[in-house]
N, C-alpha and C. Protein backbone atom coordinates (compact mmCIF):
# COMPACT_ATOMS: atom_id res chain seq x y z
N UNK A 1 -22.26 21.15 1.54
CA UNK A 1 -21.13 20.24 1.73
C UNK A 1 -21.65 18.84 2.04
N UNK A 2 -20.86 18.23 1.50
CA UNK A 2 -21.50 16.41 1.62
C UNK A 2 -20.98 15.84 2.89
N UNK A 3 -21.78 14.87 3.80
CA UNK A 3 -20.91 15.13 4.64
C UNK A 3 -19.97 13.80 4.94
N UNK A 4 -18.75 13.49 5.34
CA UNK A 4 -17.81 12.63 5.17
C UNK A 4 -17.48 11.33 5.72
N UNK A 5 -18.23 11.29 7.06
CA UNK A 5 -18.04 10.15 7.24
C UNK A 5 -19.58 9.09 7.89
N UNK A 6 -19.36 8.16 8.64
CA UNK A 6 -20.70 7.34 8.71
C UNK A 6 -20.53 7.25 10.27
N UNK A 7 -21.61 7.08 11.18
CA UNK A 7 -21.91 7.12 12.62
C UNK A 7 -21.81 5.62 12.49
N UNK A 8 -21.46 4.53 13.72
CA UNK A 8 -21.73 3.44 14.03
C UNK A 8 -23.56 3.26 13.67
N UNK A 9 -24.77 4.20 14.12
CA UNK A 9 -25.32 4.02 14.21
C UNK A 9 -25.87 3.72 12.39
N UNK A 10 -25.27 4.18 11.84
CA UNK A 10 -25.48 4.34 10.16
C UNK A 10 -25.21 3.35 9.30
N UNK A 11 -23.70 3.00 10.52
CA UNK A 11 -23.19 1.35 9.45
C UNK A 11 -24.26 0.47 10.01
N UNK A 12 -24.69 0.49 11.28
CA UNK A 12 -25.33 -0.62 11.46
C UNK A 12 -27.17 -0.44 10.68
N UNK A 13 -27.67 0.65 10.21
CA UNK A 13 -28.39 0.95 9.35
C UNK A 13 -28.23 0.20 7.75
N UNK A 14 -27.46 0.35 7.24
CA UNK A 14 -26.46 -0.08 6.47
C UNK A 14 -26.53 -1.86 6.18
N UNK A 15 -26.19 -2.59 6.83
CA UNK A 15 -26.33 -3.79 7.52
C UNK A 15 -27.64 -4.14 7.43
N UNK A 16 -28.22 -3.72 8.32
CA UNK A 16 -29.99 -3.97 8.39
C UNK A 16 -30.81 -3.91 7.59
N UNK A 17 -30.30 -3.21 6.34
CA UNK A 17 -30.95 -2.77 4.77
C UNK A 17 -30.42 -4.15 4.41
N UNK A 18 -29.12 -4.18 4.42
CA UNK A 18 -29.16 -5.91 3.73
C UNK A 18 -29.79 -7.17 4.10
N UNK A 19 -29.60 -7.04 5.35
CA UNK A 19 -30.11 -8.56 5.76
C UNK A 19 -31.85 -7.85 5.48
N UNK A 20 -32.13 -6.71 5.24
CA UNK A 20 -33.54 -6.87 5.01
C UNK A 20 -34.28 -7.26 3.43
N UNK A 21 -33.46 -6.82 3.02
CA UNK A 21 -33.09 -6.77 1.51
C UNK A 21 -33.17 -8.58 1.20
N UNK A 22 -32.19 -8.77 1.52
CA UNK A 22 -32.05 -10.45 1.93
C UNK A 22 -33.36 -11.63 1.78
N UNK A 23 -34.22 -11.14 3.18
CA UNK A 23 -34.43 -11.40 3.69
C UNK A 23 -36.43 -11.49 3.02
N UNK A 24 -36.59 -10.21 2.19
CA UNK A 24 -37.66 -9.99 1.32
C UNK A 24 -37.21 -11.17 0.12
N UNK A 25 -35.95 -11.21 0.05
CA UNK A 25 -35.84 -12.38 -1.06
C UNK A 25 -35.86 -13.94 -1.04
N UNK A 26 -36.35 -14.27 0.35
CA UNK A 26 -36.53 -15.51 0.72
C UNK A 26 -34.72 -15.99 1.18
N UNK A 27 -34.11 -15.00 1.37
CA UNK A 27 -32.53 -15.34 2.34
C UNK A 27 -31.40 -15.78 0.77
N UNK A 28 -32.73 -15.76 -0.42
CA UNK A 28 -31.97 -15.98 -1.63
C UNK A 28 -30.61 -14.72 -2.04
N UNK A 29 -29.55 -15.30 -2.24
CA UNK A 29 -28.15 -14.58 -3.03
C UNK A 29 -28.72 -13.21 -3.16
N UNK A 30 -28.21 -12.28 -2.63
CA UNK A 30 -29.28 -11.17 -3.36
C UNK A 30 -27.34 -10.24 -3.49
N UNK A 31 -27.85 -9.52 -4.33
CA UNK A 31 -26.33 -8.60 -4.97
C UNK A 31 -26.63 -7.40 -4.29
N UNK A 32 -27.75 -6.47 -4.39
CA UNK A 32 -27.53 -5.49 -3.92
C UNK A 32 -27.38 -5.45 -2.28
N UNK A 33 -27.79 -6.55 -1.53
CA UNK A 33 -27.75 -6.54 -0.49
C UNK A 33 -26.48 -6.90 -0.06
N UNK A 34 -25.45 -7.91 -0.72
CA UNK A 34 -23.70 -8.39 -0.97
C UNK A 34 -23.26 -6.82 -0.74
N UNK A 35 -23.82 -6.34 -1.71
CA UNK A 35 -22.80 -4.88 -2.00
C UNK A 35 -22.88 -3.75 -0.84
N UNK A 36 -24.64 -3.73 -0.07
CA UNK A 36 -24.22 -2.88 1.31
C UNK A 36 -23.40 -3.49 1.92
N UNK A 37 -23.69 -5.00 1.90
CA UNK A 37 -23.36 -5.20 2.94
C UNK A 37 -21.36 -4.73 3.16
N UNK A 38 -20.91 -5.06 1.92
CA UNK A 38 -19.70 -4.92 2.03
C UNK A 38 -19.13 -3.46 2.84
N UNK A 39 -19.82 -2.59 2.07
CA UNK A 39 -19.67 -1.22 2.23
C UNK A 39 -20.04 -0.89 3.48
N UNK A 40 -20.31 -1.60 4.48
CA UNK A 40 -21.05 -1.44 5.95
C UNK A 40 -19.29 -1.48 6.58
N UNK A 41 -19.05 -2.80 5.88
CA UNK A 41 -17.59 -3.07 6.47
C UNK A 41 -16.43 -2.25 6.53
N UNK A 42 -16.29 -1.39 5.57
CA UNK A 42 -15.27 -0.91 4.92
C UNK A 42 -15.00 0.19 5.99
N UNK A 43 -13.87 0.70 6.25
CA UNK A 43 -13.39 2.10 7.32
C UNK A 43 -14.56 3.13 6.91
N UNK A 44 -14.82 4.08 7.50
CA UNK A 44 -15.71 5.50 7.05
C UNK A 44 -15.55 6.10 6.29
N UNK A 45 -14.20 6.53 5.90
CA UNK A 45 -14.17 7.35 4.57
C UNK A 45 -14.23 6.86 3.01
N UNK A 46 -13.74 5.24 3.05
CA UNK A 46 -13.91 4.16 2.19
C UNK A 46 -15.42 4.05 1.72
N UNK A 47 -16.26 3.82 3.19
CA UNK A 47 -17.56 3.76 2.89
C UNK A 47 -18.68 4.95 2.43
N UNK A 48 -18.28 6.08 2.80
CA UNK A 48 -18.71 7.36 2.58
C UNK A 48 -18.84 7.11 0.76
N UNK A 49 -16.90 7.03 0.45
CA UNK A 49 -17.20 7.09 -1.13
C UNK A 49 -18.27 6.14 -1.48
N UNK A 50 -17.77 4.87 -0.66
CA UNK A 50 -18.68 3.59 -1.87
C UNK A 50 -19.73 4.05 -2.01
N UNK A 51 -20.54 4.37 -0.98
CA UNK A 51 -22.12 4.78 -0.87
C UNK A 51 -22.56 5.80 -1.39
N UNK A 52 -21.62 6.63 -1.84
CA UNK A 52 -22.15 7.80 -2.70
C UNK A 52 -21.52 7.33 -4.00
N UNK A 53 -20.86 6.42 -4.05
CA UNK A 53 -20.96 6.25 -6.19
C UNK A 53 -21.78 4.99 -5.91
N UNK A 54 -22.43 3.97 -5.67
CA UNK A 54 -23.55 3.55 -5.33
C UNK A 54 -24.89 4.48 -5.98
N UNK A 55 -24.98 5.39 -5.31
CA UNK A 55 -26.27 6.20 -5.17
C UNK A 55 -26.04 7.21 -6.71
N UNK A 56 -24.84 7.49 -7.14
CA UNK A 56 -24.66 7.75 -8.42
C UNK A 56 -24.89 6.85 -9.67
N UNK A 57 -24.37 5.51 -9.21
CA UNK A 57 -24.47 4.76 -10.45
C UNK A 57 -26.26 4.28 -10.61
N UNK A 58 -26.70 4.32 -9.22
CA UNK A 58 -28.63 4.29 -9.14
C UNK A 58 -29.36 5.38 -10.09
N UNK A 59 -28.46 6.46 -9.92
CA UNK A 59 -29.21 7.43 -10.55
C UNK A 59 -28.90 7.45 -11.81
N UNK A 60 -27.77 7.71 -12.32
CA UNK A 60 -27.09 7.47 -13.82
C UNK A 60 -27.64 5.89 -14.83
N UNK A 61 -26.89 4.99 -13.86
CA UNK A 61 -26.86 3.84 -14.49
C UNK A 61 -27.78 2.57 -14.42
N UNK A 62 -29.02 2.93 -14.05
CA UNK A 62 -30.19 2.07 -13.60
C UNK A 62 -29.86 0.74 -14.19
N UNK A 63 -29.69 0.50 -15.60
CA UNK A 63 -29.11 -0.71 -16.38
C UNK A 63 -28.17 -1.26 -15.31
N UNK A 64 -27.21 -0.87 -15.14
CA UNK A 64 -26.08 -1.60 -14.80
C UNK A 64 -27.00 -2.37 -13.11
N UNK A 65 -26.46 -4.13 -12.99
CA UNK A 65 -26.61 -4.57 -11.53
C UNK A 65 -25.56 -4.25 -10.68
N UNK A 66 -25.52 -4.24 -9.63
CA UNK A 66 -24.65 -4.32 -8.70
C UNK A 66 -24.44 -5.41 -7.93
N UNK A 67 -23.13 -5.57 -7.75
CA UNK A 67 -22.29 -6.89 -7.18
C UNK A 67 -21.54 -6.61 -6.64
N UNK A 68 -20.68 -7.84 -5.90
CA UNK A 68 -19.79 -7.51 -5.49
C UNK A 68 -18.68 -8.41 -6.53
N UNK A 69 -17.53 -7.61 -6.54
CA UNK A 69 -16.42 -8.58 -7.63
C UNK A 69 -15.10 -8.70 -6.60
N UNK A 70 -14.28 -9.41 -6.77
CA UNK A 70 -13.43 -10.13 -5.68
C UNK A 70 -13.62 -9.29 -4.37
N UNK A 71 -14.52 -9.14 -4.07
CA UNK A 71 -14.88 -8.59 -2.81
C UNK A 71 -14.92 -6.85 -2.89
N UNK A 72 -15.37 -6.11 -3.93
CA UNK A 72 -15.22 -4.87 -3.64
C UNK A 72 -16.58 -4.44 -4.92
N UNK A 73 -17.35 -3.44 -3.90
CA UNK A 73 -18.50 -3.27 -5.33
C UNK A 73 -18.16 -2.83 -6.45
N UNK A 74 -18.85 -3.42 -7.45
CA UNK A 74 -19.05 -3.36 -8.29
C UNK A 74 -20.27 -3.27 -9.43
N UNK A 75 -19.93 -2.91 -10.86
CA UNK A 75 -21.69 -3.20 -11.34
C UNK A 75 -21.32 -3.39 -12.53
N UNK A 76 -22.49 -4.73 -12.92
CA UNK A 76 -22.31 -5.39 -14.45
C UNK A 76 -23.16 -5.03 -15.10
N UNK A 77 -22.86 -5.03 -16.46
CA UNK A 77 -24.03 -5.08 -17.30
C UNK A 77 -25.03 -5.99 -17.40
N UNK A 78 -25.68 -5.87 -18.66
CA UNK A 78 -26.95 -7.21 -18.41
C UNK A 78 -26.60 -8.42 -18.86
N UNK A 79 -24.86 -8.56 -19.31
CA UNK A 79 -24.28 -9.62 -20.05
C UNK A 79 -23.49 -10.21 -18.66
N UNK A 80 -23.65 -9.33 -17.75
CA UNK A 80 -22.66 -9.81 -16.39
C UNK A 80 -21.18 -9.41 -16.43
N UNK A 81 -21.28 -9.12 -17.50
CA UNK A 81 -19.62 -8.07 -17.37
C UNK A 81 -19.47 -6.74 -16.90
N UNK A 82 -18.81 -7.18 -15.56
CA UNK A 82 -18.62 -5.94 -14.56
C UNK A 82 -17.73 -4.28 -15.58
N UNK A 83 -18.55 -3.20 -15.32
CA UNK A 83 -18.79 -1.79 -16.16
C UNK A 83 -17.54 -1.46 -15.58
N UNK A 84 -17.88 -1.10 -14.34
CA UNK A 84 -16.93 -0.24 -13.19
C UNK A 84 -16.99 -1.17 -12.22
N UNK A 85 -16.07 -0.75 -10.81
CA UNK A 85 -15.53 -0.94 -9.76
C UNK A 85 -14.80 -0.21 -8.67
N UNK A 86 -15.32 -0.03 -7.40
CA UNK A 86 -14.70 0.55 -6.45
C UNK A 86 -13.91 -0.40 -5.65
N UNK A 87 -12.66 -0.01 -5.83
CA UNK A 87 -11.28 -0.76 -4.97
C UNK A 87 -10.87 -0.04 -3.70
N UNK A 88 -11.05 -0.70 -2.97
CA UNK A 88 -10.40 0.26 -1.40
C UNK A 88 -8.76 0.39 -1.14
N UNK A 89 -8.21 1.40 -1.02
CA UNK A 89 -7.18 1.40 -0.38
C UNK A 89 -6.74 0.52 0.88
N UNK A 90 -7.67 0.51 1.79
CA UNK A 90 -7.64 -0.68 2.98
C UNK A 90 -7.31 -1.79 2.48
N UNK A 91 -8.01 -2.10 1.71
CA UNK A 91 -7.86 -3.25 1.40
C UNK A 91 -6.67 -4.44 0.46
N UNK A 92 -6.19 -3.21 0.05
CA UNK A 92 -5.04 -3.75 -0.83
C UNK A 92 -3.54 -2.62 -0.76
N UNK A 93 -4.03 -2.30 1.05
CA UNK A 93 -3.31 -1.42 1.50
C UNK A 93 -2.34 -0.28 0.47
N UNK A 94 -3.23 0.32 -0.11
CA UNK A 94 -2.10 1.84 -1.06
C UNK A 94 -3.00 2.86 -0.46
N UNK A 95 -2.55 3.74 -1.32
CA UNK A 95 -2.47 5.12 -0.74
C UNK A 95 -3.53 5.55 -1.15
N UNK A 96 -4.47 5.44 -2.19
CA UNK A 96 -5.31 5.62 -2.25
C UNK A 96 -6.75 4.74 -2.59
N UNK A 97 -7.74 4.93 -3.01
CA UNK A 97 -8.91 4.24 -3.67
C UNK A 97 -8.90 4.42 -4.87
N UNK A 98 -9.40 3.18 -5.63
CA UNK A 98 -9.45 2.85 -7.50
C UNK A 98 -11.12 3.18 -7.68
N UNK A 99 -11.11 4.04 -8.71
CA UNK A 99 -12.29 3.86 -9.29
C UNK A 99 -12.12 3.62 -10.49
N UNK A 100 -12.19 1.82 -10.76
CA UNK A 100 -11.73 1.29 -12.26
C UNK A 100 -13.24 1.07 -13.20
N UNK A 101 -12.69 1.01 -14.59
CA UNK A 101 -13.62 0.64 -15.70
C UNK A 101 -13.00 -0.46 -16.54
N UNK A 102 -13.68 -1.53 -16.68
CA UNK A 102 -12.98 -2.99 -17.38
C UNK A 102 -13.05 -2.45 -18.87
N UNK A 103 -13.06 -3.52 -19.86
CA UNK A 103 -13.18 -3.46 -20.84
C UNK A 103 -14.29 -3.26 -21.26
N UNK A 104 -15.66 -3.31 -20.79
CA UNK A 104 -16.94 -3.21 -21.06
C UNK A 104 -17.30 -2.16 -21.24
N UNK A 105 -16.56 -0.96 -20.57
CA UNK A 105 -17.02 0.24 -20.60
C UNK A 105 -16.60 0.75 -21.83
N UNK A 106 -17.36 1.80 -22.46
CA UNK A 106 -17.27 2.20 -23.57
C UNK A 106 -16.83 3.66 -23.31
N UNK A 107 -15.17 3.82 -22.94
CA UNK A 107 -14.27 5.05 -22.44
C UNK A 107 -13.70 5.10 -23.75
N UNK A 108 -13.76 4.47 -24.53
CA UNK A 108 -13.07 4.68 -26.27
C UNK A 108 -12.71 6.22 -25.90
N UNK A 109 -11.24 6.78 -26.80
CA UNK A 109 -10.95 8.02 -26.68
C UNK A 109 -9.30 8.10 -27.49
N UNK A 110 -9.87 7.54 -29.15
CA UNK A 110 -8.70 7.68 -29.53
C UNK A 110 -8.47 6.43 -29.22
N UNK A 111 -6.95 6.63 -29.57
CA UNK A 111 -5.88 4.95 -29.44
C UNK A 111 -5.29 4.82 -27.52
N UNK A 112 -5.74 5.75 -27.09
CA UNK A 112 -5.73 5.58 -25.83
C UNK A 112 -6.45 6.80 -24.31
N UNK A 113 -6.64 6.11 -23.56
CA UNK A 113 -7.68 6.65 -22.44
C UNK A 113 -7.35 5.95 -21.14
N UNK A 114 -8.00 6.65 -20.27
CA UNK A 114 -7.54 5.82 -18.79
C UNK A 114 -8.62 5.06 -18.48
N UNK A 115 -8.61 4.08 -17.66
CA UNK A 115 -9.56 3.35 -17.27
C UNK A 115 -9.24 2.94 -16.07
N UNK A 116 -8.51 3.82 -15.09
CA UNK A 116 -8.60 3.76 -13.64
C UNK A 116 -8.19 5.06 -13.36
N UNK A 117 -9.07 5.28 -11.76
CA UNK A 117 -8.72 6.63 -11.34
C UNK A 117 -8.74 6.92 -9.93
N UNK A 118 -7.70 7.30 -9.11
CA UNK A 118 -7.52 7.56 -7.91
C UNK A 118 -8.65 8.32 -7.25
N UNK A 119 -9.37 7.73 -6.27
CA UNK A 119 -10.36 8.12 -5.79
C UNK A 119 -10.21 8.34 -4.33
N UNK A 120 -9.70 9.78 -3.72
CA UNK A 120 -9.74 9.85 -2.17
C UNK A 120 -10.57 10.65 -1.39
N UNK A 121 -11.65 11.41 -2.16
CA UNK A 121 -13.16 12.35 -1.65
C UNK A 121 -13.79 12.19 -2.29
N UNK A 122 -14.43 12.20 -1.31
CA UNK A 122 -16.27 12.77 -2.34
C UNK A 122 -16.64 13.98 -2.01
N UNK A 123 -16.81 14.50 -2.86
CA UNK A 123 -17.85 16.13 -3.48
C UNK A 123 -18.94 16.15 -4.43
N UNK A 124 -19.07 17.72 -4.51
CA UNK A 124 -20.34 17.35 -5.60
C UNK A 124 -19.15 17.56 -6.69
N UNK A 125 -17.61 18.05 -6.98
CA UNK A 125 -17.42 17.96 -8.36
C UNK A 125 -17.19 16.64 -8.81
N UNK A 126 -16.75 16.16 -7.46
CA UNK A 126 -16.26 14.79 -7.82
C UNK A 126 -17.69 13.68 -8.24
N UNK A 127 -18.32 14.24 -7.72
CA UNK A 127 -19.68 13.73 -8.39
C UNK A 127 -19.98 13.67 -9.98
N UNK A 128 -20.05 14.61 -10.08
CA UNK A 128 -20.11 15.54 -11.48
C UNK A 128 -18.99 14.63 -12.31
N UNK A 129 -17.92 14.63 -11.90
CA UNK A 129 -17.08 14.09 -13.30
C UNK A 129 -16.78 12.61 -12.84
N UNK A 130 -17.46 12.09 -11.92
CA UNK A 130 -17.70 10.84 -11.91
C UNK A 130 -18.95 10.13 -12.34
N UNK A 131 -19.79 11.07 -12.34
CA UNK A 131 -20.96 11.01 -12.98
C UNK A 131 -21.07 10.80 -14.57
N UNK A 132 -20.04 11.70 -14.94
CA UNK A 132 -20.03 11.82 -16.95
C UNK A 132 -19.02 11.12 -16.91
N UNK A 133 -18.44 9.93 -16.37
CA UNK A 133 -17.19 9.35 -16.74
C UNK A 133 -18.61 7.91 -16.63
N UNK A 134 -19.16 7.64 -15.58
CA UNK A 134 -20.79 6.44 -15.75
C UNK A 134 -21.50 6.39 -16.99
N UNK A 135 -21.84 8.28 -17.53
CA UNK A 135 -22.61 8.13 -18.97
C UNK A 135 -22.20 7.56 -19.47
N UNK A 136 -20.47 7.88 -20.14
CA UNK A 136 -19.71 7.49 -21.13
C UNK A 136 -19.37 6.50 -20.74
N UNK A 137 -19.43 5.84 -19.99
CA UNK A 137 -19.16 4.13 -20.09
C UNK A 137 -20.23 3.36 -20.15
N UNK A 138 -21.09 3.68 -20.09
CA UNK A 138 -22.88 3.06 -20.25
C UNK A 138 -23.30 3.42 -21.31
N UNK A 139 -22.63 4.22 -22.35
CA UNK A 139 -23.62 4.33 -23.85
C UNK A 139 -23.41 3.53 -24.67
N UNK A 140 -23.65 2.99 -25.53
CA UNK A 140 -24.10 2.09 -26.44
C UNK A 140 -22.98 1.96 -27.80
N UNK A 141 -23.03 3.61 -28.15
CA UNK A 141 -22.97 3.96 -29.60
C UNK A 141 -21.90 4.85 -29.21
N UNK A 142 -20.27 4.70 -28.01
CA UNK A 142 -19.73 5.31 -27.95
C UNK A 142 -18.72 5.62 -28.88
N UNK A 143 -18.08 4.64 -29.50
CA UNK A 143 -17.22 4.93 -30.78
C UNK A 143 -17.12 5.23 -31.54
């Protein structure tokens, strides 16, 4: 079982990776360090997800950078057009969390497909078909 939420002592772990992150870069703009850092902020169960599709899109989607896009992570391609995106419920107060795909992603499926999806746990299935929903928007030659 994965486990669900983050200790104070973890966010502030969390935090300290960025400003270290940062901080190896001469204090220069750094994205992946934007993007803990955000996710440090976010309530526990918000951050639980971010940090585990984070650590999915590391493993899946090495190509893709990570950013942050109007304030919620995200990751672009190498053209800078953001792939996917995690939207918080907190934050734009609904009921649940977005796990969206822009136009960049290559979800082709027919004359129509979804390209957002309610995101309120993390598991390993939810891993799994969040995982093959990253392939198929990161391949090349999807159409």
């Amino acid at each position: 079982m994965i486990k669900q939420s983050f200790s104070d002592f973890e966010r502030e772990a969390m935090r300290e990776r960025a400003r270290e992150i940062r901080n190896e870069q001469g204090k220069k703009k750094n994205p992946s360090a934007d993007l803990l850092e955000k996710i440090a902020e976010m309530p526990e169960k918000e951050a639980f997800i971010a940090s585990q599709l984070d650590l999915l899109v590391q493993k899946i989607a090495p190509q893709l950078h990570p950013k942050t896009w109007y304030g919620m992570p995200a990751y672009a391609n190498d053209d800078g057009k953001v792939v996917l995106f995690f939207q918080t419920a907190s934050k734009f107060k609904t009921r649940y969390n977005t796990l969206g795909f822009n136009d960049s992603a290559t979800l082709d499926d027919g004359d129509m497909w979804p390209t957002a999806y309610a995101l309120d746990v993390w598991n390993e299935k939810i891993s799994g078909q969040v995982g093959a929903l990253i392939k198929k928007a990161t391949q090349k030659d999807n159409k």
